[in-house]
Protein backbone atom coordinates (compact mmCIF):
# COMPACT_ATOMS: atom_id res chain seq x y z
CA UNK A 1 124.02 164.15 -0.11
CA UNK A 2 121.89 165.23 2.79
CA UNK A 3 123.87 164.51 6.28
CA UNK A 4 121.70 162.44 8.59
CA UNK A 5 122.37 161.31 12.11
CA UNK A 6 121.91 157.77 12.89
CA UNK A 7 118.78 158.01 15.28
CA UNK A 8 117.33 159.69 12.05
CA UNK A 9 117.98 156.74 9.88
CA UNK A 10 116.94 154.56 11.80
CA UNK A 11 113.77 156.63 12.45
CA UNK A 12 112.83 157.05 8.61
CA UNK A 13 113.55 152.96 8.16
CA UNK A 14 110.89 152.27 10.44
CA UNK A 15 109.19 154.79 8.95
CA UNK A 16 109.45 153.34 5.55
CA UNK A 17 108.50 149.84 6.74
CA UNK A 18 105.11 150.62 8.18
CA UNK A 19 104.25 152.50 4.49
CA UNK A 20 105.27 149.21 3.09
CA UNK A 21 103.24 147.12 5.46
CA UNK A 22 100.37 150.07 4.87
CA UNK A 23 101.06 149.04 1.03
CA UNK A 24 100.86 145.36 1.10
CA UNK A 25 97.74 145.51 3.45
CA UNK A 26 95.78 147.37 0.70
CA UNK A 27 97.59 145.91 -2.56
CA UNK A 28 98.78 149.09 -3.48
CA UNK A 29 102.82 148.26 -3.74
CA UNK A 30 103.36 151.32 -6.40
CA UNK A 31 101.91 153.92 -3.83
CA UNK A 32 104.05 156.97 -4.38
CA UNK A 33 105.91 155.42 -6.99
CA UNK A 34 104.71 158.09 -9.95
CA UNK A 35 104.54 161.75 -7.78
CA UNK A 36 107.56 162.94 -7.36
CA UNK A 37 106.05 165.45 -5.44
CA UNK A 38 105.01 163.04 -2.37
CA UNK A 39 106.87 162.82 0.72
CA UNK A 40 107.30 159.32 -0.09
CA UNK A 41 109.25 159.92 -3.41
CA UNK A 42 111.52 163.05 -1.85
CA UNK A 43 112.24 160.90 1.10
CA UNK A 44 113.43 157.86 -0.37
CA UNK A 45 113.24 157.34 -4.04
CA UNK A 46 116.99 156.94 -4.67
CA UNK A 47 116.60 160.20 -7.40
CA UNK A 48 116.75 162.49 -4.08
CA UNK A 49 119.62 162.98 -1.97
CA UNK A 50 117.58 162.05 1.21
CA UNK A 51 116.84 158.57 -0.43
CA UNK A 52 119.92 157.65 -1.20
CA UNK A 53 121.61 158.27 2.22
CA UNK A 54 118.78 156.34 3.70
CA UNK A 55 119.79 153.22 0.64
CA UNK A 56 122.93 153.49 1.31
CA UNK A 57 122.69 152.96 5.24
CA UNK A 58 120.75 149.63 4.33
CA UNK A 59 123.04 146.35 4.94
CA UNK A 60 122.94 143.99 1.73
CA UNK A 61 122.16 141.47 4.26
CA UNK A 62 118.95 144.14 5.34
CA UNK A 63 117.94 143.96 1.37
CA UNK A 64 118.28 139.80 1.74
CA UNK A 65 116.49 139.73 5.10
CA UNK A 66 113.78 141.73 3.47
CA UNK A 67 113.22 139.63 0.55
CA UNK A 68 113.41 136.41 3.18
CA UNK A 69 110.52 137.52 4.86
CA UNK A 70 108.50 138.33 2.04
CA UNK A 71 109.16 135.07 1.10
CA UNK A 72 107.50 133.43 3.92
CA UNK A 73 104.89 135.67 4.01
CA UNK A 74 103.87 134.83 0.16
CA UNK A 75 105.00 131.05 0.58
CA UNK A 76 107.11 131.70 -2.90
CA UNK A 77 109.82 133.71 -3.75
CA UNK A 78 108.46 136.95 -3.94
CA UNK A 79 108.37 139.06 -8.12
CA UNK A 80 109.31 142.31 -8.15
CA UNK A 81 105.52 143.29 -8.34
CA UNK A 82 105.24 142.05 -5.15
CA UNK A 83 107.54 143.69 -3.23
CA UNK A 84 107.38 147.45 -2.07
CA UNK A 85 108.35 149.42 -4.88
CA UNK A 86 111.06 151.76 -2.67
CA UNK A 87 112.48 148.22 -1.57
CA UNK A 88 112.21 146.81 -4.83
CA UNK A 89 114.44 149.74 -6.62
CA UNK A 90 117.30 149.42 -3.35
CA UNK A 91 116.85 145.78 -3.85
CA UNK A 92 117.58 146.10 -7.72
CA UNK A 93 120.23 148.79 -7.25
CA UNK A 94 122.42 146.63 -5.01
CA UNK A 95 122.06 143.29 -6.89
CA UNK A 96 121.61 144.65 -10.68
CA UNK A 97 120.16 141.59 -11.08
CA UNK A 98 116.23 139.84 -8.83
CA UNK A 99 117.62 136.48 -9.62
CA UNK A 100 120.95 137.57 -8.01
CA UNK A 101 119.18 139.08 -5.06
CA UNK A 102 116.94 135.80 -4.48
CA UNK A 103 120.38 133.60 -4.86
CA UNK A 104 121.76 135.87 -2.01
CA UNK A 105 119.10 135.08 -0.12
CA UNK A 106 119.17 131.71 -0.41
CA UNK A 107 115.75 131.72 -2.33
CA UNK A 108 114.73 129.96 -5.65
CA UNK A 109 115.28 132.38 -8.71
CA UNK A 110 111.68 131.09 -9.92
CA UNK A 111 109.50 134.07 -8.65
CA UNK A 112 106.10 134.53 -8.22
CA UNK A 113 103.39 132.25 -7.94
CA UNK A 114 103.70 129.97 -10.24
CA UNK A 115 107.54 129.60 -8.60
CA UNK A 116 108.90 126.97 -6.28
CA UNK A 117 106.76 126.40 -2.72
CA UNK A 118 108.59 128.00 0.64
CA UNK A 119 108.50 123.94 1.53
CA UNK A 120 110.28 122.97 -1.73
CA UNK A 121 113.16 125.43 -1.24
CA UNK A 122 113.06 124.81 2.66
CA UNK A 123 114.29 120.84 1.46
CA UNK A 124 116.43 122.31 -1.44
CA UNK A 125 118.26 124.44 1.55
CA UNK A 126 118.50 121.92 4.01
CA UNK A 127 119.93 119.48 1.08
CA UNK A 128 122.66 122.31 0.33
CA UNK A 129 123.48 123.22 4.32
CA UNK A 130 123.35 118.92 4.11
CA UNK A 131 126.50 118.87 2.11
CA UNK A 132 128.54 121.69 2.67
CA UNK A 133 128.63 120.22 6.15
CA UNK A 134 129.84 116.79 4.32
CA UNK A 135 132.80 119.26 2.27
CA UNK A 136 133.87 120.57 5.95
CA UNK A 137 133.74 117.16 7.65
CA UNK A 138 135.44 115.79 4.85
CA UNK A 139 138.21 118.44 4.71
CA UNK A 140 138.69 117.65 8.22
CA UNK A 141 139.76 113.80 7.87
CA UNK A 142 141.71 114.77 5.02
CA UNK A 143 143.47 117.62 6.48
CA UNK A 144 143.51 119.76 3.49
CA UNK A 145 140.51 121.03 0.99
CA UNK A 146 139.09 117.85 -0.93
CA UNK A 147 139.67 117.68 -4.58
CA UNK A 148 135.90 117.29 -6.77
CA UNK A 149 136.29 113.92 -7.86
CA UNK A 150 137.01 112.28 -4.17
CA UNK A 151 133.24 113.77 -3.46
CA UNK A 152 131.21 113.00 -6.76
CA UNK A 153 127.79 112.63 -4.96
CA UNK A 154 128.27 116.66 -3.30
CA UNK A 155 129.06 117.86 -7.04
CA UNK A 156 126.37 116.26 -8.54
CA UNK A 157 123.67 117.91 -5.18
CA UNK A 158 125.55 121.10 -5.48
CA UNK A 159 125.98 121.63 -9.61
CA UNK A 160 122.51 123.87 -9.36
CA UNK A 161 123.80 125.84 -6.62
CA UNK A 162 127.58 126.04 -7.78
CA UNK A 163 129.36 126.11 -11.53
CA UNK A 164 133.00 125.30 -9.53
CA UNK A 165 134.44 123.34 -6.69
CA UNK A 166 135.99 126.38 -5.30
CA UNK A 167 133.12 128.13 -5.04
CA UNK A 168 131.91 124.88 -2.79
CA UNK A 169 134.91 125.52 -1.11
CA UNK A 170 134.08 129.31 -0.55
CA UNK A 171 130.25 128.73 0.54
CA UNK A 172 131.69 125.91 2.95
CA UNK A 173 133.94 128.13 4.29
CA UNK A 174 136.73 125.92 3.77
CA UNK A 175 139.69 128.53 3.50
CA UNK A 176 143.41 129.10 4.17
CA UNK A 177 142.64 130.38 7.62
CA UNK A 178 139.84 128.07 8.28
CA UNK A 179 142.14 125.46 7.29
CA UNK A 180 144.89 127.15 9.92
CA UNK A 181 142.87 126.88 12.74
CA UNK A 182 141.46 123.50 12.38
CA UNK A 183 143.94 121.08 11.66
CA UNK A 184 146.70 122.47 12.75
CA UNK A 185 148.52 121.44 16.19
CA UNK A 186 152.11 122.38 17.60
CA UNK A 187 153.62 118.09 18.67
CA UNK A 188 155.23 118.28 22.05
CA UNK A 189 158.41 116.53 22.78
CA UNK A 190 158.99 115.77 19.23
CA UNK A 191 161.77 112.94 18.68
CA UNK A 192 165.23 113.98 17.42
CA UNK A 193 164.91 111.92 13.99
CA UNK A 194 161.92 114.21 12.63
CA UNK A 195 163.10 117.65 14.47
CA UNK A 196 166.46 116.95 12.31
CA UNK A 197 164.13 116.57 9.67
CA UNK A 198 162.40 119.86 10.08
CA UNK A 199 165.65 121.76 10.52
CA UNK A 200 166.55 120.62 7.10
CA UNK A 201 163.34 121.83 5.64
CA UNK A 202 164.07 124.78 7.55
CA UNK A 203 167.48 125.49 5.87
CA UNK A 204 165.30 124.38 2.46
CA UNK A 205 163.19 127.55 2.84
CA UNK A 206 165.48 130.05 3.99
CA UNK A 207 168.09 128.70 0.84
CA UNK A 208 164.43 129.35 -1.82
CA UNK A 209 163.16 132.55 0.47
CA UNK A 210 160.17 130.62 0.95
CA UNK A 211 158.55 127.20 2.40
CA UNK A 212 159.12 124.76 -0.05
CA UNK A 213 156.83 122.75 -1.95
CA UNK A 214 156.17 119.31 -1.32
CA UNK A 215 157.91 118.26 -4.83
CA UNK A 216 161.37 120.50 -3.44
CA UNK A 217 161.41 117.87 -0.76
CA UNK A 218 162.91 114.06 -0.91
CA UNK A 219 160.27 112.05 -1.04
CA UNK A 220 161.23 110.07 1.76
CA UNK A 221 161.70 112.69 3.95
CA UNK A 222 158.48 113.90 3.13
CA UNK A 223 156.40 110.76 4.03
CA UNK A 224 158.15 110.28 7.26
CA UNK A 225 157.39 114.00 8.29
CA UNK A 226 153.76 113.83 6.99
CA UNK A 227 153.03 110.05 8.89
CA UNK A 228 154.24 111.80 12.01
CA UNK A 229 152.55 115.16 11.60
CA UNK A 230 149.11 114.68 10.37
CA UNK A 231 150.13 116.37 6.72
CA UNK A 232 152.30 118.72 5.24
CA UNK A 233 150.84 121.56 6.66
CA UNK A 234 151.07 120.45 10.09
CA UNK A 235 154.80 119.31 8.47
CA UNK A 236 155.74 123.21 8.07
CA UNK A 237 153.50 124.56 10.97
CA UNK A 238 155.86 123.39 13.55
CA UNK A 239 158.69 125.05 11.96
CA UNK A 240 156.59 128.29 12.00
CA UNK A 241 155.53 128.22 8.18
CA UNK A 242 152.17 127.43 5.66
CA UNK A 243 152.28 126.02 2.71
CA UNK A 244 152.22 127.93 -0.95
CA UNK A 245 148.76 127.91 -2.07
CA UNK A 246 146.89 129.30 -5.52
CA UNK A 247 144.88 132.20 -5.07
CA UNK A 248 142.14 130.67 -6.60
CA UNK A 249 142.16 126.76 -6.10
CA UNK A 250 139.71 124.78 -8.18
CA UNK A 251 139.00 127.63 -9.95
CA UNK A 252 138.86 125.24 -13.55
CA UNK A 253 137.16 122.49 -11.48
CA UNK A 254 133.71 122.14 -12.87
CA UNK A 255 130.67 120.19 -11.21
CA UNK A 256 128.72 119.66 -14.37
CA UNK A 257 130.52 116.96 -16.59
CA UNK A 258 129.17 119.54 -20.19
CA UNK A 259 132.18 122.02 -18.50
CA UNK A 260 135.03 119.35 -17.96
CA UNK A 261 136.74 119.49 -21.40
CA UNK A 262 138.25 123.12 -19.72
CA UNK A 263 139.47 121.77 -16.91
CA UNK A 264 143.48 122.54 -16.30
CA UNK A 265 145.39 120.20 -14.60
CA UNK A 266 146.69 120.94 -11.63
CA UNK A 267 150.10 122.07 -11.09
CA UNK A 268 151.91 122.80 -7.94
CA UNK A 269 153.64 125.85 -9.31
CA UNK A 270 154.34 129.29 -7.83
CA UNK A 271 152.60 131.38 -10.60
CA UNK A 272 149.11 132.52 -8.95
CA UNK A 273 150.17 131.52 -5.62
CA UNK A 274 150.16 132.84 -2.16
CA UNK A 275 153.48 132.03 0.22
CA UNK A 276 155.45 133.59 3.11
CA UNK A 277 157.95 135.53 1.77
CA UNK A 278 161.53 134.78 3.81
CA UNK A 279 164.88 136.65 4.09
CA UNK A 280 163.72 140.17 3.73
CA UNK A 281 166.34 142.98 3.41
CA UNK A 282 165.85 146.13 5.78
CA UNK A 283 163.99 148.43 3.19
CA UNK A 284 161.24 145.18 1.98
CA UNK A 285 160.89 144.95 5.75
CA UNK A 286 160.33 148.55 6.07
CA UNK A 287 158.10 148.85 2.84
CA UNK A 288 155.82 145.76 4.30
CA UNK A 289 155.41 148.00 8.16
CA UNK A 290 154.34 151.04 5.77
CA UNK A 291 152.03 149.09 3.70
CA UNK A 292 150.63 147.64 7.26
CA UNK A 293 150.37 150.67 8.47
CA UNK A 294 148.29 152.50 5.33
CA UNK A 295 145.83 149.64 5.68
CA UNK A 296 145.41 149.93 9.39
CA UNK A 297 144.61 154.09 8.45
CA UNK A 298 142.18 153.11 5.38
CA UNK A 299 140.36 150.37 7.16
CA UNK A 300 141.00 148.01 4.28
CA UNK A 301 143.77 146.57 1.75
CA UNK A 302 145.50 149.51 -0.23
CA UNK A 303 145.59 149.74 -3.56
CA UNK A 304 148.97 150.36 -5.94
CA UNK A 305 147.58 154.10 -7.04
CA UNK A 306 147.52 155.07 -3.14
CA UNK A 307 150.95 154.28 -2.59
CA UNK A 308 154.54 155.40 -3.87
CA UNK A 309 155.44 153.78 -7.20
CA UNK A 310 158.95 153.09 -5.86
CA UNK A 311 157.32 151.55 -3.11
CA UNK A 312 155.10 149.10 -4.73
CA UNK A 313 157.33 147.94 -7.33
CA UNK A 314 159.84 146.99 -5.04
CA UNK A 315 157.65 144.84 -3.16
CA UNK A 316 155.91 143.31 -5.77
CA UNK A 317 159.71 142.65 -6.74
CA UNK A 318 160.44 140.82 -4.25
CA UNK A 319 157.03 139.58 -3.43
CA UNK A 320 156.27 138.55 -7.05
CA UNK A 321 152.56 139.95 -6.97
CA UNK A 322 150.55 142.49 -5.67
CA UNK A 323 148.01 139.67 -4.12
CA UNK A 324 151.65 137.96 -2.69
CA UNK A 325 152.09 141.26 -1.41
CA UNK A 326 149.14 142.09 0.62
CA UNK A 327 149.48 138.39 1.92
CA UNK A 328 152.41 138.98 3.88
CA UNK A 329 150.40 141.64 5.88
CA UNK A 330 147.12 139.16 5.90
CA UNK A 331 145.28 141.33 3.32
CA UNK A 332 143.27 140.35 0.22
CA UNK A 333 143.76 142.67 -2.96
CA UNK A 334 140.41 144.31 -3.20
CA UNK A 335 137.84 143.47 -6.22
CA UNK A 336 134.96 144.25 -8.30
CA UNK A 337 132.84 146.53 -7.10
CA UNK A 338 134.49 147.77 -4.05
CA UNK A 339 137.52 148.16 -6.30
CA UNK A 340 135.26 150.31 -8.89
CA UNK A 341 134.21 152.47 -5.51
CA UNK A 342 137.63 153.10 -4.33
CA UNK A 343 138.87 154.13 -7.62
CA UNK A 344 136.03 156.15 -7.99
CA UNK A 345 136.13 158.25 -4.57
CA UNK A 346 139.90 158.80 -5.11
CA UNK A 347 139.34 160.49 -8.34
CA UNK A 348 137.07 162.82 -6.54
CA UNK A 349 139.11 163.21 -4.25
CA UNK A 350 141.97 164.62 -6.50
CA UNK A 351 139.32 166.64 -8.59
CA UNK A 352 138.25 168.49 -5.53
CA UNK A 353 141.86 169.06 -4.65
């Protein structure tokens, strides 16, 4: 792949977008498309070295920007046919999918004329922004994430835009950290009753090597703390802990009533779960400041191939999971994609060793 500085880049993008604009202007949107002997093809049809550095250096939120703008140019979301054709192939690379691409960008997956009006999805958007805000606000007076069925008029505006609540939860931006910063408070001068309280959840956690759940708790207890504090999270937060989570709350919590039948019940069980690890021994300790330290080198959450066997298994060991794992150093395992890509440049790595 051909090395190019960054002025250059940027250079050949605007380069690229006046061709386009040259393109639309005359209805020719394929111009260049079918010579692969033009300077348009060499430079950035994604079949040349030179194109693909210059794909590669676009943003997926570029790509989504670009289709945006088409969009209110057109007054629809904009067909592949009408878009560029060296945009639409980057477009198409990075998505797979132009329905995927228009969901990114917030546009309706009916293209093309006939499609939904740049007003229609303007109300459809404000609708959606309209109650995410209502999840967050709600979240807020509840002091934890809201469960589906306490808001049954957001899952039935949402089920077009979501299949799950915790992808409601995800879009809202309703999170584990959000959740940290927001409803969390340190209570000064707090009276001996509930301070003897804590210490004995305190002496709970250290006993199980991890904050308890709410069911490890006497009831009683538990109320008392939780009137006083706000909730249970604000409950462990002043004795410097977080509650266990899942990974993937509401995962099996469908909007549409047709999916409901495969809903789990919920369970407040440590299987899938993320929690603060307690009462490390010297070498987990020493494991967890390597493990830190490899993902402060890499820029990113290691994976278990790019670390010492020994290593990983005893951590995961004592940390139950890999996911647990990277949690104690505020990492997320990485997935999908960007997982694939890893994999992929390490192999080439060791092939060109």
């Amino acid at each position: 792949m051909r090395t190019l500085t960054f002025k250059q880049i940027q250079k050949s993008k605007i380069a690229l977008q006046r061709i386009a604009e040259k393109a639309e202007a005359s209805q020719k949107l394929n111009y260049g498309k079918d010579n692969k002997n033009s300077a348009i093809f060499k430079t950035y049809s994604t079949s040349s070295p030179m194109g693909q550095t210059i794909y590669f250096n676009f943003s997926d939120e570029e790509l989504l920007e670009l289709l945006r703008l088409e969009a209110k140019r057109l007054g629809h979301s904009p067909a592949q046919k009408e878009i560029f054709w060296v945009y639409r192939f980057y477009i198409r690379n990075r998505f797979q999918r132009w329905p995927y691409a228009l969901k990114k960008a917030g546009l309706s997956r009916s293209a093309g004329k006939s499609g939904k009006s740049m007003e229609a999805m303007m109300k459809d958007r404000h609708n959606y922004e309209y109650w995410l805000n209502k999840v967050r606000e709600h979240a807020l007076e509840l002091e934890r994430p809201p469960h589906a069925v306490e808001m049954p008029e957001a899952c039935e505006a949402l089920k077009r835009n979501f299949r799950t609540w915790a992808e409601v939860l995800r879009a809202a931006g309703v999170s584990r950290s959000w959740m940290r910063q927001k409803v969390v408070n340190r209570i000064p001068d707090l009276e001996e009753e509930y301070r003897i309280l804590l210490k004995d959840i305190q002496k709970k956690a250290i006993e199980l090597g991890r904050p308890p759940l709410k069911i490890e708790v006497d009831q009683e207890v538990r109320v008392k703390l939780r009137q006083r504090c706000g909730s249970w999270r604000n409950v462990l937060f002043q004795i410097g802990l977080e509650p266990v989570t899942k990974i993937s709350p509401f995962a099996s919590s469908y909007l549409d009533e047709k999916d409901q039948i495969r809903n789990r019940i919920h369970k407040e069980i440590l299987k899938d779960s993320l929690y603060q690890v307690l009462n490390l021994d010297q070498k987990a300790r020493k494991y967890l400041l390597c493990l830190k330290n490899k993902a402060k080198e890499l820029d990113r959450a290691p994976i278990k191939e790019e670390l010492p066997k020994e290593m990983v298994q005893y951590l995961i060991g004592y940390c139950g999971t890999w996911s647990n794992t990277l949690y104690q150093i505020g990492c997320k395992p990485l997935r999908g994609d960007q997982l694939k890509a890893v994999k992929k440049e390490n192999r080439k790595r060791v092939i060109h060793k």
